[in-house]
Protein backbone atom coordinates (compact mmCIF):
# COMPACT_ATOMS: atom_id res chain seq x y z
CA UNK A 1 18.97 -30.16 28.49
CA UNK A 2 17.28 -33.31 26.61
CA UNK A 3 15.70 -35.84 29.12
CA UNK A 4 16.18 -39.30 28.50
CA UNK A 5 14.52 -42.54 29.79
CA UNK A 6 17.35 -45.32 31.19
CA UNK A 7 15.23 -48.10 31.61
CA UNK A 8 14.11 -47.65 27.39
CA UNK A 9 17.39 -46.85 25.80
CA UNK A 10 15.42 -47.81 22.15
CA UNK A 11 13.06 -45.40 22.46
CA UNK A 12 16.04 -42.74 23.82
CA UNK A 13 17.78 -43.30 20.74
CA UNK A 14 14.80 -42.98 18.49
CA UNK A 15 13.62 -39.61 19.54
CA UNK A 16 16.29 -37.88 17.73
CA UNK A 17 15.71 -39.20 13.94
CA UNK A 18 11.83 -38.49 14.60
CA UNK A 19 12.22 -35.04 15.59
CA UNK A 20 14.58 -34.70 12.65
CA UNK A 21 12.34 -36.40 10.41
CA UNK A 22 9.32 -33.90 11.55
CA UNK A 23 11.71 -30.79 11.55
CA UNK A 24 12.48 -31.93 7.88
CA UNK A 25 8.81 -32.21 6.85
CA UNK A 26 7.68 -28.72 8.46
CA UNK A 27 10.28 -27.43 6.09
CA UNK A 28 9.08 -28.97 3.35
CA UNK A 29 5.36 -28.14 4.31
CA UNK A 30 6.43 -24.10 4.34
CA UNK A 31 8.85 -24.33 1.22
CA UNK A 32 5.84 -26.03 -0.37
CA UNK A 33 2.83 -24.32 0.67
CA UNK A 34 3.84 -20.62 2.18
CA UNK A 35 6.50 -19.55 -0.24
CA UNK A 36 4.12 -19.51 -3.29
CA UNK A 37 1.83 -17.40 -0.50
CA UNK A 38 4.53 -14.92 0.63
CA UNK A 39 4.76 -13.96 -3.93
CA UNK A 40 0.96 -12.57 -2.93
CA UNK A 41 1.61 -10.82 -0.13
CA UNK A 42 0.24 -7.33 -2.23
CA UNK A 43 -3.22 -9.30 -2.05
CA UNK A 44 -4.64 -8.90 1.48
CA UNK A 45 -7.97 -10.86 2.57
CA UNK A 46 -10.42 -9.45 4.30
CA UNK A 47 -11.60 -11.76 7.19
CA UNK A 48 -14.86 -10.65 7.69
CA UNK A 49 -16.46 -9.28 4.25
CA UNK A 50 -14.59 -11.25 1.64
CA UNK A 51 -13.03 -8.21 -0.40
CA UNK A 52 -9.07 -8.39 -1.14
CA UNK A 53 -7.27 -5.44 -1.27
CA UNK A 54 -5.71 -4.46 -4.71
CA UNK A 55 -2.29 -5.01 -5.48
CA UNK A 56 -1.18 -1.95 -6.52
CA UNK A 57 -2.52 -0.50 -3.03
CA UNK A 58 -1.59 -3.13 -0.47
CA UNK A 59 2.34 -1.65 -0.04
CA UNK A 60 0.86 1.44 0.58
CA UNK A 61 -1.52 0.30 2.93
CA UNK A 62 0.54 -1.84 5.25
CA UNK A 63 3.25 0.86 5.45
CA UNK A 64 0.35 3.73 6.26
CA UNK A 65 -0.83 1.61 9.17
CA UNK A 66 -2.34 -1.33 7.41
CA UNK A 67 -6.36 -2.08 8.86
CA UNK A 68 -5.22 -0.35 12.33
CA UNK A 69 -5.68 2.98 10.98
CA UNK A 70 -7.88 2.50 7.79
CA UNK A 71 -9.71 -0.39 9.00
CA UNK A 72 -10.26 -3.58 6.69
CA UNK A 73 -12.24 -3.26 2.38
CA UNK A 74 -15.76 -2.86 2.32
CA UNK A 75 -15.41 -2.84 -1.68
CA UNK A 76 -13.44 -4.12 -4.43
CA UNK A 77 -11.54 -1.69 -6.78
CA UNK A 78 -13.50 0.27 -9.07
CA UNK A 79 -13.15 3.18 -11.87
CA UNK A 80 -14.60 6.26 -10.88
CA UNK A 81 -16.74 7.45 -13.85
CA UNK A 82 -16.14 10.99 -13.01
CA UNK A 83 -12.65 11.36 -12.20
CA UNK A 84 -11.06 8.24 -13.92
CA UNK A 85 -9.86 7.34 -11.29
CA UNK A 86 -9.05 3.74 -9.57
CA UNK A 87 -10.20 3.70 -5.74
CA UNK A 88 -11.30 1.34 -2.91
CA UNK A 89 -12.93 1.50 0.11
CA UNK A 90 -11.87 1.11 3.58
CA UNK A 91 -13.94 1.24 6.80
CA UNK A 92 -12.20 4.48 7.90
CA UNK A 93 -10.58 5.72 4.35
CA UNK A 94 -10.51 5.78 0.56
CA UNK A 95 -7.38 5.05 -1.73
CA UNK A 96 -6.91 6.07 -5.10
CA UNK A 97 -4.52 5.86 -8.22
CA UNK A 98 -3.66 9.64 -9.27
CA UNK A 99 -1.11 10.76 -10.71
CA UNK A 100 2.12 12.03 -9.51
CA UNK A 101 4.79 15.13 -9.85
CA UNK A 102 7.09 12.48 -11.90
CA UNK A 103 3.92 11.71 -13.77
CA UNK A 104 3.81 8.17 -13.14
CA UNK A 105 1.16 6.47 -11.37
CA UNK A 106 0.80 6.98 -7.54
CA UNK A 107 -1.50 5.94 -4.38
CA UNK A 108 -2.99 9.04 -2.32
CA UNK A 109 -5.75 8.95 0.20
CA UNK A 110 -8.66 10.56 -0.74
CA UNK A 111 -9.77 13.51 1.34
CA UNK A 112 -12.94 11.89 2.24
CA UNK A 113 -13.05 14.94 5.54
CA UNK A 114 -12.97 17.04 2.73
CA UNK A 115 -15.63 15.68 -0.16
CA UNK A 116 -17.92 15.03 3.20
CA UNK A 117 -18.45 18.65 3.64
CA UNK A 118 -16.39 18.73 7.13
CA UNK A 119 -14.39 21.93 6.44
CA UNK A 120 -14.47 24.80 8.83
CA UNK A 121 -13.23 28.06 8.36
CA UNK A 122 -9.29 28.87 9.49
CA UNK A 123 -8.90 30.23 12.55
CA UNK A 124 -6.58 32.85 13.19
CA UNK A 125 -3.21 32.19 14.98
CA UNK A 126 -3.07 33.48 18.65
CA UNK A 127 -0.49 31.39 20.09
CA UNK A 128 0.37 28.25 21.50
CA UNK A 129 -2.17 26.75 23.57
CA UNK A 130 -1.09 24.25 26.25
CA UNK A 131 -1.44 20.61 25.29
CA UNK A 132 -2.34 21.82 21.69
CA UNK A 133 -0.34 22.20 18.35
CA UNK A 134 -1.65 24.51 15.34
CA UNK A 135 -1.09 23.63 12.28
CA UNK A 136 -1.24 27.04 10.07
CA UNK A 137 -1.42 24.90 6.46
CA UNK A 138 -5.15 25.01 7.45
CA UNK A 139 -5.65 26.69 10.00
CA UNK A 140 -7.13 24.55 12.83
CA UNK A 141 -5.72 23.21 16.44
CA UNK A 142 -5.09 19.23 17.38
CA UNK A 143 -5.38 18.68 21.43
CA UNK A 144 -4.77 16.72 24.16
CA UNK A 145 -5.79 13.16 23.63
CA UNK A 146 -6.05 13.77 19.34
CA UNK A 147 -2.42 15.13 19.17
CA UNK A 148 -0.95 12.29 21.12
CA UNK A 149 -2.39 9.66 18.68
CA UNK A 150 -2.24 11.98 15.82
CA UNK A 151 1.63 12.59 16.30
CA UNK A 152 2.50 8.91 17.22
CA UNK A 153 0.59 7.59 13.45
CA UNK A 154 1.80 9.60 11.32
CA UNK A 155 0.53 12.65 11.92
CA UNK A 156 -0.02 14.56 8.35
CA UNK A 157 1.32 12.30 6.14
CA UNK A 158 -0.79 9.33 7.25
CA UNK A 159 -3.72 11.65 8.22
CA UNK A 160 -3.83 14.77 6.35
CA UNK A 161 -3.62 18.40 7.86
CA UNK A 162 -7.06 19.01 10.61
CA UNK A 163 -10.04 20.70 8.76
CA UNK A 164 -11.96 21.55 11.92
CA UNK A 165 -11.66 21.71 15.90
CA UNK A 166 -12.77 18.92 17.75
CA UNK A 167 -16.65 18.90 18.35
CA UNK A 168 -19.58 16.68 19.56
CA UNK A 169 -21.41 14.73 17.00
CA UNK A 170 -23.72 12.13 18.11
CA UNK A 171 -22.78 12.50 21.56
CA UNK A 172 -19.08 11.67 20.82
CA UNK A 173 -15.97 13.93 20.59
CA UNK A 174 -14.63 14.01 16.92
CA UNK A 175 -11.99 15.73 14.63
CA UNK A 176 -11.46 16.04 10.95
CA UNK A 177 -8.43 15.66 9.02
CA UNK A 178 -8.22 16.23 5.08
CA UNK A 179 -8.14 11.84 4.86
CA UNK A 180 -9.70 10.69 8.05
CA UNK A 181 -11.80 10.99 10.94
CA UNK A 182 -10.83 10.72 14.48
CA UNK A 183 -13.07 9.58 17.00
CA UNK A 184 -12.55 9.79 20.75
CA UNK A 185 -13.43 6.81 23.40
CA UNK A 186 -12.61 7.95 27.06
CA UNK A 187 -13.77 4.75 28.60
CA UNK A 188 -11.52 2.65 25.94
CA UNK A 189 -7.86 2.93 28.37
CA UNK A 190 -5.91 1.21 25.79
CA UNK A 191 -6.92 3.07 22.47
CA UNK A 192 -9.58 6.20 23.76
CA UNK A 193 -8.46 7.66 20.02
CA UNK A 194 -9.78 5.81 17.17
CA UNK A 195 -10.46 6.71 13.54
CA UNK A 196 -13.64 6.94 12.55
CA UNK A 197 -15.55 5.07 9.88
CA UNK A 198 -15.33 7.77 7.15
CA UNK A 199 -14.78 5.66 4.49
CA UNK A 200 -18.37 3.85 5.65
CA UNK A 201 -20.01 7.49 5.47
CA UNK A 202 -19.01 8.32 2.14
CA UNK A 203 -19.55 4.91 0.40
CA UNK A 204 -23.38 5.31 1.48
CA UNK A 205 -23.85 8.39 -0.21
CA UNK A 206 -22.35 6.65 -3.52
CA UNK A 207 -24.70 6.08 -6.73
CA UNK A 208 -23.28 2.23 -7.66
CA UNK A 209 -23.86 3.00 -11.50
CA UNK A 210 -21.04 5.94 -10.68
CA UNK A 211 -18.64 2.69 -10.73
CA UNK A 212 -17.17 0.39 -12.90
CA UNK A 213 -15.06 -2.86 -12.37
CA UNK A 214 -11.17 -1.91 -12.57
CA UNK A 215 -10.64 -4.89 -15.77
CA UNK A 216 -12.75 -6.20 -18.07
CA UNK A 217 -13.44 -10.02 -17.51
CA UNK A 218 -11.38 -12.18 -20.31
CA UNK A 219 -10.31 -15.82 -20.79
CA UNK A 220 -8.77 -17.89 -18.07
CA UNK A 221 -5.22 -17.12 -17.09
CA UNK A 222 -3.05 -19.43 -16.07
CA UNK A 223 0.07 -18.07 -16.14
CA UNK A 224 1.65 -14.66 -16.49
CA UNK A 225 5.05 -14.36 -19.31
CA UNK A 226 6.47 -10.92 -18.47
CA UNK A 227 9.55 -9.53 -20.24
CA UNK A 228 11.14 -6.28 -18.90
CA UNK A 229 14.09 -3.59 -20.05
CA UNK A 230 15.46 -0.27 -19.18
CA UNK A 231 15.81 2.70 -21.42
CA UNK A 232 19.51 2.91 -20.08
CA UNK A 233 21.91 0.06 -18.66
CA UNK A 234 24.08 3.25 -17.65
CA UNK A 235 23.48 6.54 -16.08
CA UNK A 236 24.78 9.38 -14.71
CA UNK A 237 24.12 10.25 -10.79
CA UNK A 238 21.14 12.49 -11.34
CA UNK A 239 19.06 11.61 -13.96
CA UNK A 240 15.76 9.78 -15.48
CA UNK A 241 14.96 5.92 -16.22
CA UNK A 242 12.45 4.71 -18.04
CA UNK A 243 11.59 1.10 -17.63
CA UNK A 244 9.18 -0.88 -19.89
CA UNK A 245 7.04 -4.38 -19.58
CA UNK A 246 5.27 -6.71 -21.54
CA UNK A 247 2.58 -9.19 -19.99
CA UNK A 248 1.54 -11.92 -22.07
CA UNK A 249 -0.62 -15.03 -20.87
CA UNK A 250 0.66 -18.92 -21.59
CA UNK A 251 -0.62 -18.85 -24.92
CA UNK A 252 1.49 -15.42 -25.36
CA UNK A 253 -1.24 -13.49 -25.80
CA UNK A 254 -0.96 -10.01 -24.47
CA UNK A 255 -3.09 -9.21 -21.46
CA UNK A 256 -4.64 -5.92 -20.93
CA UNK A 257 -5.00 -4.37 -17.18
CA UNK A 258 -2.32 -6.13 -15.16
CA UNK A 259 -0.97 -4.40 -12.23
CA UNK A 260 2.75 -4.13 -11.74
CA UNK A 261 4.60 -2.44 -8.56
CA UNK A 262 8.40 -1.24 -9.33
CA UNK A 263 10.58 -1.08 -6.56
CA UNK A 264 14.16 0.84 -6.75
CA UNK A 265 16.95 -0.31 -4.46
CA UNK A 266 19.02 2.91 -4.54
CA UNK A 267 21.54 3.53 -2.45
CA UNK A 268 19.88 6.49 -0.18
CA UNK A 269 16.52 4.14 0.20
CA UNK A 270 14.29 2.07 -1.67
CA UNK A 271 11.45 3.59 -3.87
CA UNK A 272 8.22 2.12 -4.53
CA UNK A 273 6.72 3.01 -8.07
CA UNK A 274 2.98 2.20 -9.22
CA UNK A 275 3.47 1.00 -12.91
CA UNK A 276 0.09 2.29 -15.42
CA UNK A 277 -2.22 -1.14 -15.71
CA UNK A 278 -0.94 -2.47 -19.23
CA UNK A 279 -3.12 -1.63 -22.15
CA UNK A 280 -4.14 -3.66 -24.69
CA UNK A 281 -1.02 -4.75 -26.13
CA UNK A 282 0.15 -6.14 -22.96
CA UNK A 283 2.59 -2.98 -22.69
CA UNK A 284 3.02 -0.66 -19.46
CA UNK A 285 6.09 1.53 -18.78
CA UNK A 286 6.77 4.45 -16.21
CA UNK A 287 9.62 7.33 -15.65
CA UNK A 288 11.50 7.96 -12.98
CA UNK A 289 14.23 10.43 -11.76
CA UNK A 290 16.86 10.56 -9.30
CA UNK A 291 19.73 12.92 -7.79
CA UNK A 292 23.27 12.66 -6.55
CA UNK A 293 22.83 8.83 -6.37
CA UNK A 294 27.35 7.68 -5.75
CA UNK A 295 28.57 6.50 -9.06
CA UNK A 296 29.69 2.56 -9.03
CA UNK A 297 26.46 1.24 -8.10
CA UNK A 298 24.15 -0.98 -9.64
CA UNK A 299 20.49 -0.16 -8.90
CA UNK A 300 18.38 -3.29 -8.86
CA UNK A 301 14.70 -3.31 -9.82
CA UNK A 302 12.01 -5.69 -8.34
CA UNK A 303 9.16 -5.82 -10.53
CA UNK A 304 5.79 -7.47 -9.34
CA UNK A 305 3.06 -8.08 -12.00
CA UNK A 306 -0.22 -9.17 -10.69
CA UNK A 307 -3.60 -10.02 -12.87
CA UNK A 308 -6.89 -11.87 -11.45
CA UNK A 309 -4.86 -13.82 -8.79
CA UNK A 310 -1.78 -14.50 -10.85
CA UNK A 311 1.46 -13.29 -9.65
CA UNK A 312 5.16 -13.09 -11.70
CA UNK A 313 8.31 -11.18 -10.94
CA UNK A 314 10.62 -9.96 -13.14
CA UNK A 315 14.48 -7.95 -12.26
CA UNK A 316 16.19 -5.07 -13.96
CA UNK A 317 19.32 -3.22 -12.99
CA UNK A 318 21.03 -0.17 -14.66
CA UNK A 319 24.66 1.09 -13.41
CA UNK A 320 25.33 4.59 -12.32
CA UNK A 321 28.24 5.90 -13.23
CA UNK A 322 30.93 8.95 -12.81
CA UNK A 323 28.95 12.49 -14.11
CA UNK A 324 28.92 13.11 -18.07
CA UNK A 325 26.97 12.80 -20.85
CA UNK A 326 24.11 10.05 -21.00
C-alpha cells in the first residue's frame, strides 16, 4: 500500500509523476545504453586480466559451464602454427576451432589431460565398486567425491572420458579427464571438487613464436554491411542447406576474417553452427543437414557477424515442405 502525508497533500500528489518520470528515464537509460550491449553478448570480458573471449567461442563456453568450470582467458585467440588451428586459453581448459562430421566449422575442447602426458594405462573391468562408476571407453574409475561433481557438470561431454585414477600430486588428490583436471579440496564444504588449472600448465610449456594473431590488423571499421542467402528457400524434411554471407565494411569494401555464428530454429531444437572466418573477398558459407524435420515449417536463421568489436545480424529462413524431389 502507498503511504501518503495528510498534512502535505502537494507533495502527495507529486510523488506519482516523479516516480513515473524516473521509471520513464531508467527505460530510456537501458533501451539506450544496454541493448546495443546485449548485440555483444558473444564477447565476454575478463575482469581480472583484460582478455575477451572470442566470439565464435563464447556460446560454447557459457553453455559448457561458462568461467565456473573453465575458469576466466589468460590469452587472446591465436593460430596454431602446427595444427592450423584457432584456440584460446582458459585457466582450467583450451578451446579450439576443428572441424566437424558435417564439415563445417566447430568448437571442441582440447584434450589438454591428454597432450600433458597424463594418460595411464586401462585397467581391466572387475566390477562395480561401491561409490564408483567405470567408464570402459578408457578404461579408468571416477569415485566418491569426483563422480558426484563429475556427473552433476556434465560429466563426459563437458569433461571428457577419465584418463587415470585419482592420485596425489603435490600433496593434493587429483584426476584426469581427456579436457580437464579435477582437483579435490576437503576443507572447501561448499565446492571440495574443483577443476584444476590445466589450461595454466600447458600454456607455460608453449613456445610464443608457435602462435600467430587470429586476423591480420587492417583499416578502421566502423561498420559491418552483411548480405546473406540460402542455397534453397524450400526443402524437403531430411536434407542439406547451404547458407552463404558477404561482409563488407562502410566503404563496401570486403573484409577478410570476420566471425559469424549461425543459429537454426528447427522445430526439434535449435542448432548452433560456427560459420569459416570470411576470406578475402568478404565471403564465408557453411553446410548443414537435417532429418525428419514436419513439413509446413519455416526454419528461421539468426546470423551474428562479429569483426574487431563490431557486431551486425542478419536473418534467413527456408520452408520445409511435404517429401519429394528438391
Amino acid at each position: 500500500m502507498r503511504a501518503t502525508n495528510p498534512s502535505n497533500p502537494i507533495q502527495s500528489t507529486l510523488r506519482i509523476p516523479r516516480y513515473l518520470f524516473l521509471l520513464v528515464l531508467g527505460l530510456a537509460v537501458i533501451l539506450i545504453i544496454v541493448m546495443p550491449i546485449r548485440a555483444m553478448v558473444r564477447e565476454l570480458q575478463d575482469r581480472t586480466e583484460g582478455f575477451i573471449i572470442d566470439s565464435r567461442f563464447s556460446p560454447y563456453y557459457e553453455v559448457q559451464g561458462g568461467a565456473a568450470v573453465f575458469g576466466e582467458p589468460i590469452s587472446q585467440s591465436f593460430i596454431e602454427v602446427e595444427t592450423g588451428k584457432v584456440v584460446q586459453y582458459f585457466e582450467n581448459a583450451r578451446l579450439e576451432l576443428d572441424i566437424g562430421t558435417s564439415g563445417g566449422m566447430e568448437v571442441k575442447t582440447s584434450s589438454l589431460g591428454m597432450m600433458l602426458g597424463a594418460w595411464e594405462v586401462p585397467l581391466t573391468y572387475h566390477g562395480e565398486v561401491p561409490g564408483c562408476r567405470f567408464y570402459h571407453e578408457t578404461g579408468h574409475h571416477v569415485c566418491h567425491a569426483f563422480l558426484i561433481y563429475y556427473e552433476e557438470n556434465g560429466g563426459p561431454e563437458t569433461f571428457g572420458y577419465p584418463i587415470s585414477e585419482f592420485k596425489i600430486e603435490d600433496d593434493r588428490m587429483v584426476q584426469y579427464f581427456q579436457w580437464f583436471r579435477l582437483d579435490w579440496f576437503p576443507d572447501d564444504e561448499e565446492d571440495p571438487v574443483q577443476p584444476g588449472p590445466l589450461g595454466r600448465l600447458h600454456i607455460s610449456t608453449v613456445n610464443p613464436e608457435d602462435f600467430k594473431p587470429g586476423y591480420e590488423e587492417t583499416s578502421e571499421v566502423e561498420e559491418l554491411s552483411v548480405v546473406s542467402s540460402v542455397e534453397r528457400a524450400s526443402t524437403t524434411t531430411s536434407g542439406e542447406q547451404t547458407v552463404y554471407l558477404v561482409v563488407r565494411d562502410q566503404d563496401q569494401k570486403a573484409i577478410e576474417g570476420a566471425a559469424a555464428t549461425l543459429i537454426a530454429h528447427f522445430p526439434d531444437g535449435d542448432r548452433m553452427i560456427i560459420m569459416p572466418l570470411t576470406d578475402e573477398y568478404g565471403r564465408s558459407q557453411v553446410s548443414f543437414t537435417f532429418e525428419n524435420q514436419p513439413p509446413g515449417h519455416n526454419i528461421h536463421l539468426e546470423i551474428t557477424v562479429v569483426y574487431k568489436g563490431r557486431t551486425k545480424e542478419a536473418r534467413e529462413s527456408f520452408m520445409i515442405h511435404l517429401s519429394g524431389g528438391q
